[in-house]
N, C-alpha and C. Protein backbone atom coordinates (compact mmCIF):
# COMPACT_ATOMS: atom_id res chain seq x y z
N UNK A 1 -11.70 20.95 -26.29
CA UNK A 1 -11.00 19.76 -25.89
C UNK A 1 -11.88 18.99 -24.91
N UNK A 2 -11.96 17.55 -25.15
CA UNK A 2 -12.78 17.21 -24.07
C UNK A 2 -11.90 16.44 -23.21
N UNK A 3 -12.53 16.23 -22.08
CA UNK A 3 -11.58 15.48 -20.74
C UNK A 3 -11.90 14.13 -20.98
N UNK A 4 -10.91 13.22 -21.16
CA UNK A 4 -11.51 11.53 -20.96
C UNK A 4 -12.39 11.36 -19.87
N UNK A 5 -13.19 10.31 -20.48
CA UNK A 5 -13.83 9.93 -19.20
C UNK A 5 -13.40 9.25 -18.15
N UNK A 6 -12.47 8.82 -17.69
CA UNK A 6 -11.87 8.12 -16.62
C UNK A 6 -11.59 9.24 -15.81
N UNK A 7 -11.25 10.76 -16.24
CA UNK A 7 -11.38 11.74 -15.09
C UNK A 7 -12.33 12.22 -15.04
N UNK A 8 -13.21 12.20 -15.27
CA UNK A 8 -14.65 12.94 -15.04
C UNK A 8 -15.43 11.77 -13.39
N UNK A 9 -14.35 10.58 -13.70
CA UNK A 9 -14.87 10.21 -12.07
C UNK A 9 -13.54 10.59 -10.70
N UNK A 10 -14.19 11.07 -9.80
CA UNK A 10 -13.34 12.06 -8.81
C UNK A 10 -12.37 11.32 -8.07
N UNK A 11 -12.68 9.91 -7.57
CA UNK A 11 -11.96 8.66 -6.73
C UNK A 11 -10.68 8.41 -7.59
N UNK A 12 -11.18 8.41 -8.92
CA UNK A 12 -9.99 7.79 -10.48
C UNK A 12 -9.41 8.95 -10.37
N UNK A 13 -9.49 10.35 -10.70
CA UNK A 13 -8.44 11.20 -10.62
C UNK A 13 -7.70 11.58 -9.96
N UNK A 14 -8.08 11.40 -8.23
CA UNK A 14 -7.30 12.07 -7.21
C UNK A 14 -6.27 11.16 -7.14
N UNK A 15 -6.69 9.64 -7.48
CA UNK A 15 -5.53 8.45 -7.73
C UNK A 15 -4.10 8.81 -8.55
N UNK A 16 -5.35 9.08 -9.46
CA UNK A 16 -4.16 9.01 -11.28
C UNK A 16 -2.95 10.43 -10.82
N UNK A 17 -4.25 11.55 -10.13
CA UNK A 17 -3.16 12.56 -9.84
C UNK A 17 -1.87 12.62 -8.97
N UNK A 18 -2.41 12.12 -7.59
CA UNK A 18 -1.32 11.29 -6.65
C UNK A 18 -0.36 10.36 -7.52
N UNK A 19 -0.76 9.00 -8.67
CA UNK A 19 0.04 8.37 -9.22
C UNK A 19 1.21 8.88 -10.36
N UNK A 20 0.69 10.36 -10.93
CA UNK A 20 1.18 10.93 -11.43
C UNK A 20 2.74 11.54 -10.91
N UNK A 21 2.18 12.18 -9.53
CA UNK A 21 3.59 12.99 -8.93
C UNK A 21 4.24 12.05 -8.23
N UNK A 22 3.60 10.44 -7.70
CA UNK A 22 4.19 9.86 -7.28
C UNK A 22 5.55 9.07 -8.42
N UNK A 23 5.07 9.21 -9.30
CA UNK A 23 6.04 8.19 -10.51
C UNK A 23 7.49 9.21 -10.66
N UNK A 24 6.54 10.42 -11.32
CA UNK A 24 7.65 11.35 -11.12
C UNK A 24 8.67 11.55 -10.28
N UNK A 25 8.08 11.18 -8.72
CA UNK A 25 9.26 11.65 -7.85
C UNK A 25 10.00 10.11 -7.63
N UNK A 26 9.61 8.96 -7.82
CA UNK A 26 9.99 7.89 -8.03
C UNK A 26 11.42 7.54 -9.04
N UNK A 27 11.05 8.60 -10.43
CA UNK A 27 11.96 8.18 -11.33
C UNK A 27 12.84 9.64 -11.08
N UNK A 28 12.59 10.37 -10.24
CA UNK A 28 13.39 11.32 -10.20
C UNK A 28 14.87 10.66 -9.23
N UNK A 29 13.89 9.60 -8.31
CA UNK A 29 14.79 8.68 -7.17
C UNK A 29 15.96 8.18 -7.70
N UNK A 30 15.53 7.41 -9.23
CA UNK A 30 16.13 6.19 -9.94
C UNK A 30 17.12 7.29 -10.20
N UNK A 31 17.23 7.86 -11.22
CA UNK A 31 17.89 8.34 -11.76
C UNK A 31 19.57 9.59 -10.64
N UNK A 32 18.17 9.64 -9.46
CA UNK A 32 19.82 10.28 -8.63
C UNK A 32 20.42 9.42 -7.83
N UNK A 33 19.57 8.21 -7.91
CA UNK A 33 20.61 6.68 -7.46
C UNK A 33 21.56 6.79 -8.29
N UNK A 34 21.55 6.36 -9.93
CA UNK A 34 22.54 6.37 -10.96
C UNK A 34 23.45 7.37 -10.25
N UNK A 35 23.22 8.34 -9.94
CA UNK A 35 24.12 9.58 -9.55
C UNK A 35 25.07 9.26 -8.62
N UNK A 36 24.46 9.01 -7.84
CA UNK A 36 24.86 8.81 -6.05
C UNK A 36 25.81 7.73 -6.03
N UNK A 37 25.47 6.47 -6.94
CA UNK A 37 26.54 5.53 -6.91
C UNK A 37 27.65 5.89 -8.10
N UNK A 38 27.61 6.56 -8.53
CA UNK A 38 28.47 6.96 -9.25
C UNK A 38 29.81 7.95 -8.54
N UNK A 39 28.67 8.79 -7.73
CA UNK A 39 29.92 9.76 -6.71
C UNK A 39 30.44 8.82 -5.85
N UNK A 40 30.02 7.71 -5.36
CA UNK A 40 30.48 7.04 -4.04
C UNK A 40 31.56 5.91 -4.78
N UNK A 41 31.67 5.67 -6.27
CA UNK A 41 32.70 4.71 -6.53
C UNK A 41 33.07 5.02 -8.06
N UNK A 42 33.80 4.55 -8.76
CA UNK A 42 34.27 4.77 -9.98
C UNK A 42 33.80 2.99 -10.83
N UNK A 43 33.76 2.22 -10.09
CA UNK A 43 33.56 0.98 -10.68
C UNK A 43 32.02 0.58 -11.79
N UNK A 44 31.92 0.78 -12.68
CA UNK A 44 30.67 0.64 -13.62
C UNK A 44 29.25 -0.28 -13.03
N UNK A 45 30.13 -1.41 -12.43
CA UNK A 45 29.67 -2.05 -12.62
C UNK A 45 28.85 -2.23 -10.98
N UNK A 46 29.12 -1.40 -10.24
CA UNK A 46 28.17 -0.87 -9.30
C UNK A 46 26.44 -0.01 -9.64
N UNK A 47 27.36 0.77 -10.34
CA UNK A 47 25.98 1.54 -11.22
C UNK A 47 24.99 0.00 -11.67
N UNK A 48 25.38 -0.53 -12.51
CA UNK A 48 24.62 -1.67 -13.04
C UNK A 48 23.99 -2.28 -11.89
N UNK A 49 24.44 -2.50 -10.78
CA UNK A 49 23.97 -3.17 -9.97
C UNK A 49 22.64 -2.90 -9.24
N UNK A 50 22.51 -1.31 -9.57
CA UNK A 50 21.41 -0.71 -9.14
C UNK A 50 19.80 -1.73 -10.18
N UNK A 51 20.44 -1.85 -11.26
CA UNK A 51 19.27 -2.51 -12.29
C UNK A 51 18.76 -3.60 -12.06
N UNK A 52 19.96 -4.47 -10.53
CA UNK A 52 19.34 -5.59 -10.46
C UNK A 52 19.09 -5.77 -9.54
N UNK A 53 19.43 -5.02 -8.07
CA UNK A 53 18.56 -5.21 -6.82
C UNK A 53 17.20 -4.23 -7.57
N UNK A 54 16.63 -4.04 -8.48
CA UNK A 54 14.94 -3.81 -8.42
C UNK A 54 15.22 -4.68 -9.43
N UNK A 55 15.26 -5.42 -10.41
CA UNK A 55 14.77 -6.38 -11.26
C UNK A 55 14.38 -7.93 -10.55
N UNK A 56 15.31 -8.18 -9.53
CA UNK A 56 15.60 -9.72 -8.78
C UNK A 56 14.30 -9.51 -8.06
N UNK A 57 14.00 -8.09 -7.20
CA UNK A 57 12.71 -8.61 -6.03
C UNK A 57 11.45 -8.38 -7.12
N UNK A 58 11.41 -7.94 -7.65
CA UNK A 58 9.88 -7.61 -8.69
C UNK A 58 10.06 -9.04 -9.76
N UNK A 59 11.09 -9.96 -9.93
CA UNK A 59 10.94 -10.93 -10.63
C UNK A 59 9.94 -11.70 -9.58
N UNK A 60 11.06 -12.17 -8.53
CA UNK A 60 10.50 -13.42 -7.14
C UNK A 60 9.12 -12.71 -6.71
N UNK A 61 9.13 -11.25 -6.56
CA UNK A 61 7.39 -10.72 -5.83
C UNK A 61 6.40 -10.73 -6.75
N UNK A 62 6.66 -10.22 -7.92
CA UNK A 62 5.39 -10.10 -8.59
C UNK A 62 4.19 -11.04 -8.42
N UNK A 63 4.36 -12.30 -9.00
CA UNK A 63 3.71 -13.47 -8.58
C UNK A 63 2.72 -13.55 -7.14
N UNK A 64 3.77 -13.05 -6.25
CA UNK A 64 2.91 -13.47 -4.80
C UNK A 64 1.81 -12.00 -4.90
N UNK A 65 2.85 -11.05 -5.53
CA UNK A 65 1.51 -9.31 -5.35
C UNK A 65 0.30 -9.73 -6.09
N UNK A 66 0.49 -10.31 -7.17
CA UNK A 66 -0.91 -10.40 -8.16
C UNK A 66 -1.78 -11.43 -7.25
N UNK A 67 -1.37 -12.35 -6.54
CA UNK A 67 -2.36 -13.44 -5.58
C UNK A 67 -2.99 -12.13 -4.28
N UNK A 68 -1.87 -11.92 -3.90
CA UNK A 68 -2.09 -10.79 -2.80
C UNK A 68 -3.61 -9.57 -3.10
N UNK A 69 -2.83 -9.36 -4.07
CA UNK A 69 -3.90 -7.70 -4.60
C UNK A 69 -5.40 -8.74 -4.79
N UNK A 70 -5.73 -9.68 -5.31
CA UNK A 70 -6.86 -10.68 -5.84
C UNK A 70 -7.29 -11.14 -4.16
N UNK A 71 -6.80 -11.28 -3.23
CA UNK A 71 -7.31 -11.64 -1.73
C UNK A 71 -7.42 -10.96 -0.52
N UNK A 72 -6.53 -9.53 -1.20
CA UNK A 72 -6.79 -8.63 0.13
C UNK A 72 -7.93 -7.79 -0.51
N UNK A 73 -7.69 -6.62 0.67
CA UNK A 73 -7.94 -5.29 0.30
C UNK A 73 -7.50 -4.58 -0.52
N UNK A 74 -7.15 -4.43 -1.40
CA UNK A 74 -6.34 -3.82 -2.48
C UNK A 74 -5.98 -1.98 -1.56
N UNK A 75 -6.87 -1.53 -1.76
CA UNK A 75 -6.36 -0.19 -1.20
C UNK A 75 -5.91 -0.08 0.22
N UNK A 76 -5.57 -0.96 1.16
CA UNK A 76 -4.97 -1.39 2.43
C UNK A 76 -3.72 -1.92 1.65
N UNK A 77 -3.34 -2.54 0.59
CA UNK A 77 -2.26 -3.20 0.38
C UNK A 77 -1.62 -1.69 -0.04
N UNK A 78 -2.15 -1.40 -1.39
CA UNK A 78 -1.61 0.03 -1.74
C UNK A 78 -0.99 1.19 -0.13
N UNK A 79 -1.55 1.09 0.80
CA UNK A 79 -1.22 1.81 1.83
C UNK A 79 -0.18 1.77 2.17
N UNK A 80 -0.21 -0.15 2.41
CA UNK A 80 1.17 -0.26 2.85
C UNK A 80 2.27 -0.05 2.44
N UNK A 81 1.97 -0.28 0.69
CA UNK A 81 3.43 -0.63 -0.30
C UNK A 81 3.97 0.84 -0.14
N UNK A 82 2.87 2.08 -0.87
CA UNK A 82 3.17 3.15 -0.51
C UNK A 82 4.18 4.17 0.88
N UNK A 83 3.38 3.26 1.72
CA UNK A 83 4.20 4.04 3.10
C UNK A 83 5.33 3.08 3.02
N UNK A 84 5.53 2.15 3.12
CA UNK A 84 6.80 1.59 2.65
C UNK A 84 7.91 2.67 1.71
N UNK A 85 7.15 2.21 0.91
CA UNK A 85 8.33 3.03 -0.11
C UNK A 85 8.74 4.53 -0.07
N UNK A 86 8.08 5.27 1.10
CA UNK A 86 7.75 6.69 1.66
C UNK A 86 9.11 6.24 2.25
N UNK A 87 8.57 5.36 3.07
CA UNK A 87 9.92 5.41 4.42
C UNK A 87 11.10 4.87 4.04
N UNK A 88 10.92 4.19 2.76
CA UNK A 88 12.51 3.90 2.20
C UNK A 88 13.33 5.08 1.66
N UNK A 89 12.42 6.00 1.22
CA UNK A 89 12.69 7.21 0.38
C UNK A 89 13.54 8.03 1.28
N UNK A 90 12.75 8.19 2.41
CA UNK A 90 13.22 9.40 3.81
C UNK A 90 14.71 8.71 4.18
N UNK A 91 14.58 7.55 4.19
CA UNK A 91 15.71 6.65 5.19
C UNK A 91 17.12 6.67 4.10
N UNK A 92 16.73 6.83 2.16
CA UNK A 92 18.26 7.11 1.70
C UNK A 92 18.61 8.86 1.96
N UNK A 93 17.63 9.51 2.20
CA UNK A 93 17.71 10.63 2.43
C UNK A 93 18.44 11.11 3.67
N UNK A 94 17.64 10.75 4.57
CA UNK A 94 18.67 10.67 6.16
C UNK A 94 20.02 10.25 5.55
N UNK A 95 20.10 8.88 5.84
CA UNK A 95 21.21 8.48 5.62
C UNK A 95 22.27 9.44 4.62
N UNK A 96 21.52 10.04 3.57
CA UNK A 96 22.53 10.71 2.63
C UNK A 96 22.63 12.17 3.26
N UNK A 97 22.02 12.25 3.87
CA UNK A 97 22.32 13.69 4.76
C UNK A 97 23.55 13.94 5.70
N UNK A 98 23.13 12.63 6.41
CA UNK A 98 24.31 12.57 7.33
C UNK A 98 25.55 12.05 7.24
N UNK A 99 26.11 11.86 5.78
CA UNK A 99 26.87 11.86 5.48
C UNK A 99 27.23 9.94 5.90
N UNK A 100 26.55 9.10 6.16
CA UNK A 100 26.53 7.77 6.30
C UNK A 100 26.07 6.69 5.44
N UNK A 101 25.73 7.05 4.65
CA UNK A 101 25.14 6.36 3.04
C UNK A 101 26.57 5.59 2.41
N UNK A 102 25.98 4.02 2.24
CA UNK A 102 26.97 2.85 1.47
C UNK A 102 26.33 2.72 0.07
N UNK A 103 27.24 2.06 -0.24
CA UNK A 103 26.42 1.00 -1.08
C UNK A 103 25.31 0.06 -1.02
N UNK A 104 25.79 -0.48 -0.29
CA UNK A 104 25.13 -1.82 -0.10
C UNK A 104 23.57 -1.47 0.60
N UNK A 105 23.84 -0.12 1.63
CA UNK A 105 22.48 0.72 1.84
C UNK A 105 21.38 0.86 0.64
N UNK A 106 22.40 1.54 -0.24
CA UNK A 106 21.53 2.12 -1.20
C UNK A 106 20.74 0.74 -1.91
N UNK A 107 21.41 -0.25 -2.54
CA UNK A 107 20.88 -1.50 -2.79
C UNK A 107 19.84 -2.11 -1.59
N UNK A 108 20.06 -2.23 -0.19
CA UNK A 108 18.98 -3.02 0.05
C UNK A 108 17.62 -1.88 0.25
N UNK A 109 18.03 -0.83 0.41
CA UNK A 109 16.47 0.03 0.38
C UNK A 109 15.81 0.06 -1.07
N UNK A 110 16.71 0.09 -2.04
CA UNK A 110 16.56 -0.03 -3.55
C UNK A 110 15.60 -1.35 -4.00
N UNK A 111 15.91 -2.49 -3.39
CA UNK A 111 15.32 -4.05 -3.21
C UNK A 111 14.15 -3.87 -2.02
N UNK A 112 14.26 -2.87 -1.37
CA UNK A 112 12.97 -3.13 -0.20
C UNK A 112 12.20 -2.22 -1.18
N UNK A 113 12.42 -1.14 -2.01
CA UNK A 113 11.20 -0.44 -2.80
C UNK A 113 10.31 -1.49 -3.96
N UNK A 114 11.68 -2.29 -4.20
CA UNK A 114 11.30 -3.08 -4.99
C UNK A 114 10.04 -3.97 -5.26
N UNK A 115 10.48 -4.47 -3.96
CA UNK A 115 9.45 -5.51 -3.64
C UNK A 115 7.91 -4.72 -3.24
N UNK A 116 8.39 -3.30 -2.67
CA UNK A 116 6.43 -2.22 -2.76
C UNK A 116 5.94 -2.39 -4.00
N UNK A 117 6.82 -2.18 -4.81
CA UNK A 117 6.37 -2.19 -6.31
C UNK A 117 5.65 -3.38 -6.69
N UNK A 118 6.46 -4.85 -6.14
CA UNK A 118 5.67 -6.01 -6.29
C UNK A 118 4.30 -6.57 -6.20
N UNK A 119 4.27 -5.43 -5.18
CA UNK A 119 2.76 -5.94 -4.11
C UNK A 119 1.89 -4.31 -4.97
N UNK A 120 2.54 -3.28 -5.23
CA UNK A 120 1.81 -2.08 -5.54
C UNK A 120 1.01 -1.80 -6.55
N UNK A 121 1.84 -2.65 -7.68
CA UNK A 121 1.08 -2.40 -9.27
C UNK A 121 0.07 -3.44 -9.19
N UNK A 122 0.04 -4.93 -8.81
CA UNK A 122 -1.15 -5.37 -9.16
C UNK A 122 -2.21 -4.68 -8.17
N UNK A 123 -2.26 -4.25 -6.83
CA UNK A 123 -2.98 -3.99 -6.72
C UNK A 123 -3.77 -2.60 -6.78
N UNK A 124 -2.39 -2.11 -7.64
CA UNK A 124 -3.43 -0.87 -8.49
C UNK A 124 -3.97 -1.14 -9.33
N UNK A 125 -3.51 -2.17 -10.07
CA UNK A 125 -4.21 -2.22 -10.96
C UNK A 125 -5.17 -2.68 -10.99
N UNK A 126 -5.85 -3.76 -10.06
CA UNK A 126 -7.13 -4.38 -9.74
C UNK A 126 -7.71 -3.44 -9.24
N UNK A 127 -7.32 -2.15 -8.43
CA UNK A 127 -8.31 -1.38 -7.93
C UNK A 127 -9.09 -0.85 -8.81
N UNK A 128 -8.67 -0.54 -10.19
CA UNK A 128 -8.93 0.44 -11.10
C UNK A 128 -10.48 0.17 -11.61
N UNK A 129 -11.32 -0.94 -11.83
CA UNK A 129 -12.31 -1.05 -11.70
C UNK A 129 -13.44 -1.31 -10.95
N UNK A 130 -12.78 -0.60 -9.73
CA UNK A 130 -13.59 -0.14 -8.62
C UNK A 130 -13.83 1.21 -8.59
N UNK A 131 -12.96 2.34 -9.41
CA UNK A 131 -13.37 3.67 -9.17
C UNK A 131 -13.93 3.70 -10.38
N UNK A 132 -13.57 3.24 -11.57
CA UNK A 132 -14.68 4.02 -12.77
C UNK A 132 -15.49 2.81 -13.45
N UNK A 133 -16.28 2.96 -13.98
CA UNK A 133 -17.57 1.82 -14.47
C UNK A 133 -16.38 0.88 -15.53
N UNK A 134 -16.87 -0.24 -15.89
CA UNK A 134 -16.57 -1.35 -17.01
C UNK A 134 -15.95 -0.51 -18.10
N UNK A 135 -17.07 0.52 -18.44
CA UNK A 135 -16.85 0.53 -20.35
C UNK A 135 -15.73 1.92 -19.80
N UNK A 136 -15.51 2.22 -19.12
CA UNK A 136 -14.43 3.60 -19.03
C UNK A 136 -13.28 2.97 -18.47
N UNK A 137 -13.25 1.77 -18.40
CA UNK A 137 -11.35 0.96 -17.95
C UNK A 137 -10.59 1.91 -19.09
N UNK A 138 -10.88 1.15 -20.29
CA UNK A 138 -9.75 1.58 -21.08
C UNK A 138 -9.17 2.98 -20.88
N UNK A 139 -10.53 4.15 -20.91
CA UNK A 139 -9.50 5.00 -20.63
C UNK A 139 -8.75 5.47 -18.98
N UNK A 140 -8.98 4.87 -18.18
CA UNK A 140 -8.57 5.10 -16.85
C UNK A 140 -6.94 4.57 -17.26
N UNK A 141 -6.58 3.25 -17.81
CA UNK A 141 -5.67 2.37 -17.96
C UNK A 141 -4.37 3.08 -19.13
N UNK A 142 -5.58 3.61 -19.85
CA UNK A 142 -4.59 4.64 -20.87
C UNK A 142 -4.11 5.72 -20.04
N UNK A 143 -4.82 6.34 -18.87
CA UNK A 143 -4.39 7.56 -18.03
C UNK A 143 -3.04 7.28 -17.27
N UNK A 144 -3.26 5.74 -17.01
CA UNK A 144 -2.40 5.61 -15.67
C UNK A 144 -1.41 5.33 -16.51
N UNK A 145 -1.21 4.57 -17.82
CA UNK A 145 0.03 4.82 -18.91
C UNK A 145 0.49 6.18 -19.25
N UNK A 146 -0.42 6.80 -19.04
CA UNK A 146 0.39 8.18 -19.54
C UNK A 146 1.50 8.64 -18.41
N UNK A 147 0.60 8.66 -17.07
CA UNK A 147 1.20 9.07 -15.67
C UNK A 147 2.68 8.74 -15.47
N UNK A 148 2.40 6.89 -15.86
CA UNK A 148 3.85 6.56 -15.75
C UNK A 148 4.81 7.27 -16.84
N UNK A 149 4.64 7.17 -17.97
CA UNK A 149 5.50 7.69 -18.72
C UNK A 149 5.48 8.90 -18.54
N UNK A 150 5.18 9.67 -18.15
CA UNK A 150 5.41 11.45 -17.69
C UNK A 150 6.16 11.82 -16.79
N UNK A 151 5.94 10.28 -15.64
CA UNK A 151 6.91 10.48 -14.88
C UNK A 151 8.22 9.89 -15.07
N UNK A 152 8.61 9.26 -16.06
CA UNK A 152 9.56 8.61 -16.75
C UNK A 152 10.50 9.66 -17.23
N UNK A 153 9.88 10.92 -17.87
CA UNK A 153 10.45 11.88 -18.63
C UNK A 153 10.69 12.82 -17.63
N UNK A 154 9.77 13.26 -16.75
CA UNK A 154 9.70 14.43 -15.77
C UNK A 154 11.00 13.90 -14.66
N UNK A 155 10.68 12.62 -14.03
CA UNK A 155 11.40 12.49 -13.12
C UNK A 155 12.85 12.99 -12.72
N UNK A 156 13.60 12.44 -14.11
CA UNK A 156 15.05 12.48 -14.55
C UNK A 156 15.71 14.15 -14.49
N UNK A 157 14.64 14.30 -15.33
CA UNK A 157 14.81 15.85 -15.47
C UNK A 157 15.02 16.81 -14.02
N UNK A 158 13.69 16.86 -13.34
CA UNK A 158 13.43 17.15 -12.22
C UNK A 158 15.12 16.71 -11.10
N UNK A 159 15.38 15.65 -10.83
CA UNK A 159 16.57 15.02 -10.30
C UNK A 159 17.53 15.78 -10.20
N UNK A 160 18.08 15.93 -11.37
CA UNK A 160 19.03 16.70 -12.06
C UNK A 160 19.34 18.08 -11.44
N UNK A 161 17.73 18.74 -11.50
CA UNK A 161 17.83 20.20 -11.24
C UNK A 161 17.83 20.39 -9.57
N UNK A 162 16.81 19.49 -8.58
CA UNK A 162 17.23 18.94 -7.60
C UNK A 162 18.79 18.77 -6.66
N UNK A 163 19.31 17.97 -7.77
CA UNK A 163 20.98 17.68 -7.17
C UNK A 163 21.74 18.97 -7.79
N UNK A 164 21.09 19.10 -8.79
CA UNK A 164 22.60 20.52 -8.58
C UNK A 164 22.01 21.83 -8.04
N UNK A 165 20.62 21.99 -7.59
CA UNK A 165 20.19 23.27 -6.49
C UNK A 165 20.25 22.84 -5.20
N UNK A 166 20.19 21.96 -5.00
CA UNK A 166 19.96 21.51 -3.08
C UNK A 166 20.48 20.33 -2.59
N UNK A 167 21.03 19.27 -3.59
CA UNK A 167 21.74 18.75 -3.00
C UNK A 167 21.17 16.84 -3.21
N UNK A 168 22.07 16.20 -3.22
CA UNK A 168 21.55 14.52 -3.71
C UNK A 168 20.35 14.25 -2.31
N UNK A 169 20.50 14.41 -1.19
CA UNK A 169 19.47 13.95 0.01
C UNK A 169 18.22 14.51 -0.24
N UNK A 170 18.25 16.08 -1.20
CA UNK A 170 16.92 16.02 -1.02
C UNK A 170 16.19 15.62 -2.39
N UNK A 171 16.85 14.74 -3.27
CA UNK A 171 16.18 13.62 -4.28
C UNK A 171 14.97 12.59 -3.69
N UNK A 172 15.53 12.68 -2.59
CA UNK A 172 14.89 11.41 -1.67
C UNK A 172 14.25 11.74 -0.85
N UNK A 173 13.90 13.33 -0.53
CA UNK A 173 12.93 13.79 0.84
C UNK A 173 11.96 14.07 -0.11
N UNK A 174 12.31 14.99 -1.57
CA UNK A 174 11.38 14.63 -2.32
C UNK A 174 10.81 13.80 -2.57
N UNK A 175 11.25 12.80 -3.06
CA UNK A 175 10.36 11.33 -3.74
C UNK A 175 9.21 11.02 -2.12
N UNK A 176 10.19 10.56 -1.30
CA UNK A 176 8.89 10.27 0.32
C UNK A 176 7.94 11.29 0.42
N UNK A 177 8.24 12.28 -0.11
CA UNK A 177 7.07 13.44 0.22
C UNK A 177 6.25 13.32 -1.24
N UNK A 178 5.96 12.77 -2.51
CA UNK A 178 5.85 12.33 -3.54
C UNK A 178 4.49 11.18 -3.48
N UNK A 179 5.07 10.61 -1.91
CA UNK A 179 3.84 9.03 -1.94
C UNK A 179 3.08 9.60 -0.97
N UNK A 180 2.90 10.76 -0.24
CA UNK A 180 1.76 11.52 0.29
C UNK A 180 0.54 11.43 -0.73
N UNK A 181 0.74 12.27 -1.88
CA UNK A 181 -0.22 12.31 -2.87
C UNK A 181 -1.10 10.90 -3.04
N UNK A 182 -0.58 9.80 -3.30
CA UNK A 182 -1.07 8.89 -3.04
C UNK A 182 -2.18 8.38 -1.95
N UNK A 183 -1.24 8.51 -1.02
CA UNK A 183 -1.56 8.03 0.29
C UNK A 183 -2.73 8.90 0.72
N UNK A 184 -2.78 10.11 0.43
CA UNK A 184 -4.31 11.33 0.62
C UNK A 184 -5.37 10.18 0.08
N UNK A 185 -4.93 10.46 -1.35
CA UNK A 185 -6.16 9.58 -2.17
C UNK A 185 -6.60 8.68 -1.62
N UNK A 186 -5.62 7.86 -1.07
CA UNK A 186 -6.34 6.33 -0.42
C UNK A 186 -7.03 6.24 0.55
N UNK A 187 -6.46 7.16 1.38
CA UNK A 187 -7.34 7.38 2.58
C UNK A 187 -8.23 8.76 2.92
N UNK A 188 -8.55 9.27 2.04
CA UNK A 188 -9.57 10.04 2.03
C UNK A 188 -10.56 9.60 1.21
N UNK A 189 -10.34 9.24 -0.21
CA UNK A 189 -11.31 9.33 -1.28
C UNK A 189 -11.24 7.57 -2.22
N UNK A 190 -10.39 7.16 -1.87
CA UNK A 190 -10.53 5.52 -2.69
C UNK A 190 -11.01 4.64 -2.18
């Protein structure tokens, strides 16, 4: 079997690997949100609501992240969005620990991840041909597609087994402990 070349460079993998467990513990988040607002109300149409505090800020942010990621630092932006979304993670966690978690909580930390995301993907994605040469994009770009979708499948799963061994708060100490991986990469090796 051979290894693509987009991991055979060390900066691109410690990324893709961090981006990997980070997605995972990300969609492990989403999915015990679905949960969480579900225990806290019977109304459907709360659940739904979760789809649109992250659809509304990644509509209005995207735009300004792709100018952003093109004029900053890209891996200083990634820092931030990341620890952002670390400390949103910890803060539904607290909150769901201590038995003080709303709605309307869960939505605006849900809309503050949102908007990391805004500023996060373009400038991952511009970083990406800074760690591996021109002709090896494609497969770095195919890697970081896989990542996400692994963590698409893994996440949910993972959640699940999560909330019914230890409990909905630690969905969310997980996921913040999730954007470490990241955050190593960036500041050690990207």
């Amino acid at each position: 079997m051979k290894i693509p070349p987009a991991l055979q460079h060390r900066r691109f993998t410690l990324l893709w690997g961090g981006l990997l467990i980070s997605m995972a513990g990300s969609q492990m988040q989403l999915a015990a949100l679905l949960w969480h607002l579900r225990t806290l109300t019977d109304q459907p149409i709360v659940v739904s609501g979760i789809g649109l505090v992250r659809f509304l800020p990644i509509l209005l942010f995207a735009p300004i992240g792709g100018v952003v990621a093109d004029s900053l630092n890209r891996r200083q932006v990634m820092f931030i969005t990341q620890t952002t979304m670390a400390l949103t993670a910890a803060l539904l966690g607290v909150l769901t620990w201590n038995g003080q978690i709303t709605i309307w909580q869960i939505y605006l930390l849900t809309a503050i991840q949102a908007i990391g995301i805004s500023f996060d993907t373009p400038a991952r994605q511009s970083l990406m041909p800074t760690l591996v040469p021109e002709e090896i994009l494609p497969s770095a770009f195919s890697l970081t597609s896989i990542a996400i979708h692994t963590g698409a499948i893994l996440g949910p799963a993972l959640g699940g087994m999560v909330i019914g061994y230890f409990g909905q708060a630690y969905t969310y100490f997980i996921n913040a402990i999730s954007f470490v991986a990241v955050l190593a990469a960036l500041v050690k090796y990207v």
